[in-house]
N, C-alpha and C. Protein backbone atom coordinates (compact mmCIF):
# COMPACT_ATOMS: atom_id res chain seq x y z
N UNK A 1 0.82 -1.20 0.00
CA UNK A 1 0.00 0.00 0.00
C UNK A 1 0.86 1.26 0.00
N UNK A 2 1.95 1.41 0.92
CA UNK A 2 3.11 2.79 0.92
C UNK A 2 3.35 2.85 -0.66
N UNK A 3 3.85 1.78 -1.26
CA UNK A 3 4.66 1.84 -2.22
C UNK A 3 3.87 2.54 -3.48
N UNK A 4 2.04 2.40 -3.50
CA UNK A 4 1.12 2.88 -4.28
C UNK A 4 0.93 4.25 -3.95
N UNK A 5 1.02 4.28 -2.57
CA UNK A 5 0.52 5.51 -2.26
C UNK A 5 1.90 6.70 -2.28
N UNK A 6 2.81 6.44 -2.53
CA UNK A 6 4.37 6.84 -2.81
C UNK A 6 4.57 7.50 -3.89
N UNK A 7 4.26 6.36 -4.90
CA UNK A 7 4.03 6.42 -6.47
C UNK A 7 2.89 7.64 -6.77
N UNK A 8 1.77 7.67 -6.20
CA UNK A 8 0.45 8.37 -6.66
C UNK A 8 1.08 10.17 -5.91
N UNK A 9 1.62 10.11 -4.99
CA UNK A 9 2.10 10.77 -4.18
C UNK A 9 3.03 11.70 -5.28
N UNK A 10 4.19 11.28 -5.86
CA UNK A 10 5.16 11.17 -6.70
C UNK A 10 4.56 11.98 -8.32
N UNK A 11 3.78 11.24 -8.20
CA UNK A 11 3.15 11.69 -9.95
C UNK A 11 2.09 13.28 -9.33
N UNK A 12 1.94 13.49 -8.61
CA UNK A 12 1.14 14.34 -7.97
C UNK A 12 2.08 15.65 -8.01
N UNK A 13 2.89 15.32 -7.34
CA UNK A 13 3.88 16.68 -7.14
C UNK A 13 4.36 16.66 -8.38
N UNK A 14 5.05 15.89 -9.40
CA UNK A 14 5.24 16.04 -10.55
C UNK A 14 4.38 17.08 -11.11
N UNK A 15 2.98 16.54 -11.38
CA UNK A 15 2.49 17.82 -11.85
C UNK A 15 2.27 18.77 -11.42
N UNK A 16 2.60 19.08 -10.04
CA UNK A 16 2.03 20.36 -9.31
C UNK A 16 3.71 21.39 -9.66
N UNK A 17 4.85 20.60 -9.11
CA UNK A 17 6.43 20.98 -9.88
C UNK A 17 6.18 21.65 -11.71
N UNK A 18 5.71 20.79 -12.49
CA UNK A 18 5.62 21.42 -13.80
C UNK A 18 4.68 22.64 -14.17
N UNK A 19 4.20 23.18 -13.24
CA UNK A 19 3.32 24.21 -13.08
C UNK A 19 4.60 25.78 -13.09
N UNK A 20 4.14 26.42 -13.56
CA UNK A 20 5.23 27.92 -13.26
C UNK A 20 5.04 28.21 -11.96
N UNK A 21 6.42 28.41 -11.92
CA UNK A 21 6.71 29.25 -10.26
C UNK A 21 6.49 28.40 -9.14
N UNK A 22 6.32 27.24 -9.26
CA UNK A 22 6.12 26.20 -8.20
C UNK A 22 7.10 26.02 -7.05
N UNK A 23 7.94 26.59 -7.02
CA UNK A 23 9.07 27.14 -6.19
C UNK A 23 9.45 25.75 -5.37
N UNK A 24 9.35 24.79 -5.94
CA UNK A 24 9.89 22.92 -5.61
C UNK A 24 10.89 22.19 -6.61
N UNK A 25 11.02 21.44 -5.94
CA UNK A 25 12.11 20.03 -7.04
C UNK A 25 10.99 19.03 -6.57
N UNK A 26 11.53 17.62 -7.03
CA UNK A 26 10.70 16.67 -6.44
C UNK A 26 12.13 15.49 -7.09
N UNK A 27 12.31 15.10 -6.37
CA UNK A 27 13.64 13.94 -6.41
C UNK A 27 13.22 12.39 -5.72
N UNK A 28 13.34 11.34 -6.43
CA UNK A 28 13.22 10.04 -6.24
C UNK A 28 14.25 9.13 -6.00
N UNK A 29 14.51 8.49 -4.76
CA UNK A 29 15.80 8.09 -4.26
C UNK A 29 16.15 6.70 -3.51
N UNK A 30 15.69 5.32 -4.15
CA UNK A 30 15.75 4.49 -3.28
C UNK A 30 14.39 4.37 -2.44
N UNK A 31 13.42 4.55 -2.89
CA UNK A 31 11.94 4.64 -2.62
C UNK A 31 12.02 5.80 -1.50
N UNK A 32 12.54 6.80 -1.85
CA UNK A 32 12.31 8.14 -0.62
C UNK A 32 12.17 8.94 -1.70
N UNK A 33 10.66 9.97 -1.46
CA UNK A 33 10.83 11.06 -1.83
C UNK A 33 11.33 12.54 -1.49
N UNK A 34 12.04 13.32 -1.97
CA UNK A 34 11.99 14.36 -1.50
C UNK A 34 11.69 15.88 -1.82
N UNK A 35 11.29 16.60 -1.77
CA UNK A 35 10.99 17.94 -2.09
C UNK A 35 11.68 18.96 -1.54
N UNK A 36 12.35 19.68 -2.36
CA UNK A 36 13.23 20.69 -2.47
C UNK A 36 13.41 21.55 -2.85
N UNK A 37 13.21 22.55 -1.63
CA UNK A 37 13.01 24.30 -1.93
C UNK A 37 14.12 24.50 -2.02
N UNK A 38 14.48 26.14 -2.55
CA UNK A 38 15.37 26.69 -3.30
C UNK A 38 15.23 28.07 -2.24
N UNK A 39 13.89 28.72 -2.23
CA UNK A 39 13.78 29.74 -1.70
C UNK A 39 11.91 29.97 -0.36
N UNK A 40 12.53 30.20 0.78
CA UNK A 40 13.77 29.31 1.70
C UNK A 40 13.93 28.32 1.63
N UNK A 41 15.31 27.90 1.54
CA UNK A 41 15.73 26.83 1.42
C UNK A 41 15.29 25.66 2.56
N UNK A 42 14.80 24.25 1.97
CA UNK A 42 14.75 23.75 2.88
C UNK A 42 14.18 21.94 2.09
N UNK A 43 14.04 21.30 2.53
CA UNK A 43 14.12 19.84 2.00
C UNK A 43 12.99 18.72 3.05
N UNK A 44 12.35 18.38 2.43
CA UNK A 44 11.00 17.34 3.04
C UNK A 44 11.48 15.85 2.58
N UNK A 45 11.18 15.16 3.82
CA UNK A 45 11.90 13.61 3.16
C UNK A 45 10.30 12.73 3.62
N UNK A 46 10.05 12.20 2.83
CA UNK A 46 8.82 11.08 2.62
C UNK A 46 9.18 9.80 2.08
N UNK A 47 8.97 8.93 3.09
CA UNK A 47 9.31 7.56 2.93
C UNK A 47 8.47 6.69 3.95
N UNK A 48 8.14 4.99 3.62
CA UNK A 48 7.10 4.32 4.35
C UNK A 48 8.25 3.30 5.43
N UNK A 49 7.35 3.38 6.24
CA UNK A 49 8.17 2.50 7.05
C UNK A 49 7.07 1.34 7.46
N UNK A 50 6.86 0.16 6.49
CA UNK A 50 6.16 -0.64 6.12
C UNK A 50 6.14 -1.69 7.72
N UNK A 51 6.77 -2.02 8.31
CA UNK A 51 6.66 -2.91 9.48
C UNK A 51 5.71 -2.57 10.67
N UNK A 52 5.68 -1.27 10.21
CA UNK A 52 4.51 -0.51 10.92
C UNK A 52 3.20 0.12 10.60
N UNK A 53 3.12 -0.17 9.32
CA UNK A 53 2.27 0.18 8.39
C UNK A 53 2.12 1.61 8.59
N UNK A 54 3.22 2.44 8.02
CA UNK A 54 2.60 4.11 8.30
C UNK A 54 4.36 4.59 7.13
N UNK A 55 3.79 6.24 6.36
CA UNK A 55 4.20 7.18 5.67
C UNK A 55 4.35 7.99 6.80
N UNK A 56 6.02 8.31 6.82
CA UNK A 56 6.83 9.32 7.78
C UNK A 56 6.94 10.64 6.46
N UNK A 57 6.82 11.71 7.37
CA UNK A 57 6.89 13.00 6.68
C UNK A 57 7.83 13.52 7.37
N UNK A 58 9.04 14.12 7.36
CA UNK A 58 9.66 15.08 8.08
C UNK A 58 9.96 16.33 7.26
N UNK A 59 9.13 17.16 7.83
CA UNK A 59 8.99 18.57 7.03
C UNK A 59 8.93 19.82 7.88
N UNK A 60 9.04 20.99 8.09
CA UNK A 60 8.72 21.96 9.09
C UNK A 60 9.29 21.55 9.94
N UNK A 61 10.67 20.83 9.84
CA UNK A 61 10.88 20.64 11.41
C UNK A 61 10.19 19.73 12.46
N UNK A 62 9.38 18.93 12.03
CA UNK A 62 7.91 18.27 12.34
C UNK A 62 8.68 17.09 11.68
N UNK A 63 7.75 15.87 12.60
CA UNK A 63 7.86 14.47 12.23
C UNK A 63 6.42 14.23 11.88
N UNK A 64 6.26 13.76 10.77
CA UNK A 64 4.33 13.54 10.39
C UNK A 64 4.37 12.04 10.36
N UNK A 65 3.66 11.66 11.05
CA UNK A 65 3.54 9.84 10.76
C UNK A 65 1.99 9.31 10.68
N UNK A 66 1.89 9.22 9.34
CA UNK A 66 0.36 8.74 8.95
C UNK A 66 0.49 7.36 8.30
N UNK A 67 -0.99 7.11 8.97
CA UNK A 67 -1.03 5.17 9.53
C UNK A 67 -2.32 5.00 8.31
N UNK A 68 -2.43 3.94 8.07
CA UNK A 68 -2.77 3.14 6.68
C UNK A 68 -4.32 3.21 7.87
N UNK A 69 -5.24 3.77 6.65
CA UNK A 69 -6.84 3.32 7.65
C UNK A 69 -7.70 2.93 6.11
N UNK A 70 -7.97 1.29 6.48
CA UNK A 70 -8.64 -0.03 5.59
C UNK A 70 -9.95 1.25 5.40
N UNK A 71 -10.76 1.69 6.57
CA UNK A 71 -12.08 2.03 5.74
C UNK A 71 -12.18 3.44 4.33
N UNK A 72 -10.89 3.85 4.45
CA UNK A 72 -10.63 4.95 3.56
C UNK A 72 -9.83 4.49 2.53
N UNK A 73 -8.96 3.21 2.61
CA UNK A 73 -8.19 2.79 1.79
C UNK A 73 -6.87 4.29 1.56
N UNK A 74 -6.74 5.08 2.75
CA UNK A 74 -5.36 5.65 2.06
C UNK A 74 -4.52 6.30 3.40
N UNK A 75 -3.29 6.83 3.69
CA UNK A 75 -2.83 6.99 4.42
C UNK A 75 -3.13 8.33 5.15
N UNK A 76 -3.46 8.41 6.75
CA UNK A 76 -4.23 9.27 7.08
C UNK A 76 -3.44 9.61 8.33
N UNK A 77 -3.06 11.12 8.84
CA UNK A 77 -2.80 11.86 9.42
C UNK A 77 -3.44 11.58 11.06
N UNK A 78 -3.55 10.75 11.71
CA UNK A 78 -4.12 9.90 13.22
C UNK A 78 -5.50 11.28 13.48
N UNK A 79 -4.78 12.30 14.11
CA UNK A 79 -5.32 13.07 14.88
C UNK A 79 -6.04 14.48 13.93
N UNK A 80 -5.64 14.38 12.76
CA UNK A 80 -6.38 15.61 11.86
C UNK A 80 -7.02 15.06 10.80
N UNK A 81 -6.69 13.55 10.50
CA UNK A 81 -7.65 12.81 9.80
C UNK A 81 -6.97 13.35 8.06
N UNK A 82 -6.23 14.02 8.37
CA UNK A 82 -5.68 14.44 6.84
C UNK A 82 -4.52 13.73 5.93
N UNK A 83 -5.69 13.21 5.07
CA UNK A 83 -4.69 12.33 3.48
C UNK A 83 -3.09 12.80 3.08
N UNK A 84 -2.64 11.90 2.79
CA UNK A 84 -0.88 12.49 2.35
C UNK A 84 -1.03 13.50 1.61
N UNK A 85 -1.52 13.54 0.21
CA UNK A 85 -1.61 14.66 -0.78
C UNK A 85 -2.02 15.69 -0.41
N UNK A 86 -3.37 15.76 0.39
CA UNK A 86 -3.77 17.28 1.07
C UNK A 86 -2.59 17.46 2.28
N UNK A 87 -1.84 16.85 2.75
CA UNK A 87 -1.28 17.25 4.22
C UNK A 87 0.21 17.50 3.47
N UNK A 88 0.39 17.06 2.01
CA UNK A 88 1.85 17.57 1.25
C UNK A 88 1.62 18.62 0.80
N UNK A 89 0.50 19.06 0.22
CA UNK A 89 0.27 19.85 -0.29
C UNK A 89 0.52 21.18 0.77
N UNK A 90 -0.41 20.96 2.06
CA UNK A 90 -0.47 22.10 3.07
C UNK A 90 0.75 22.19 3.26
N UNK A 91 1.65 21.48 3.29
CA UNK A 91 2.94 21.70 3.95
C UNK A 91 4.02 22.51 3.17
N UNK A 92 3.46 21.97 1.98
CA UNK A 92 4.79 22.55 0.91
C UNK A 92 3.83 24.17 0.80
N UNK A 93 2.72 24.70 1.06
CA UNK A 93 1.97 25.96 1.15
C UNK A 93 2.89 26.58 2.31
N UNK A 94 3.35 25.91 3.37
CA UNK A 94 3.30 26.89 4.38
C UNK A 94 5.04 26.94 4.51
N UNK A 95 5.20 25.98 3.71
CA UNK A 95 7.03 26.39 3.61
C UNK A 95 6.76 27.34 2.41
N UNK A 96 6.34 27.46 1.12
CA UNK A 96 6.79 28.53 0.33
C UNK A 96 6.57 29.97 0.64
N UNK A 97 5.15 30.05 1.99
CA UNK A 97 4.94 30.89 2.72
C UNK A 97 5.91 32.07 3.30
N UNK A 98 6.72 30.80 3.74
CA UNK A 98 7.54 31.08 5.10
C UNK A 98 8.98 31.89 4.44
């Protein structure tokens, strides 16, 4: 399931990166993704840590660890209930913010 939701994850920022002014990279590394600002500088690492069934985010300085939930079929944020793509998305908003 990480490895789908990685991939879908992956092709996502791709297109959001090929957009003008997107002020990101998006780099694929040994099944880790990462995203990489330029201005402020700064770097998000996303990778699954499958023995536990959960997608680690370390971004903002913040450790994000969202756990696989069967009735939604996708990886979900425990306590804000928020999907990888909306919770990458917010994140990479409040770093280009910043």
């Amino acid at each position: 399931m990480a490895e789908a939701a990685l991939e879908a994850l992956m092709q996502h920022l791709m297109a959001r990166e090929a957009e003008a002014g997107a002020g990101f990279e998006v780099e694929q590394e040994g099944g880790v993704l990462y995203v990489i600002f330029e201005e402020p500088a700064a770097k998000f690492v996303i990778t699954s840590n499958a023995p536990v069934r959960q997608i680690w985010i370390s971004a903002l300085s913040t450790s994000f660890k969202l756990d696989w939930d069967q009735a939604s079929a996708a990886f979900i944020l425990p306590d804000a209930g928020e999907q990888l793509a909306p919770l990458v998305d917010r994140l990479i908003g409040k770093q280009l913010e910043g």
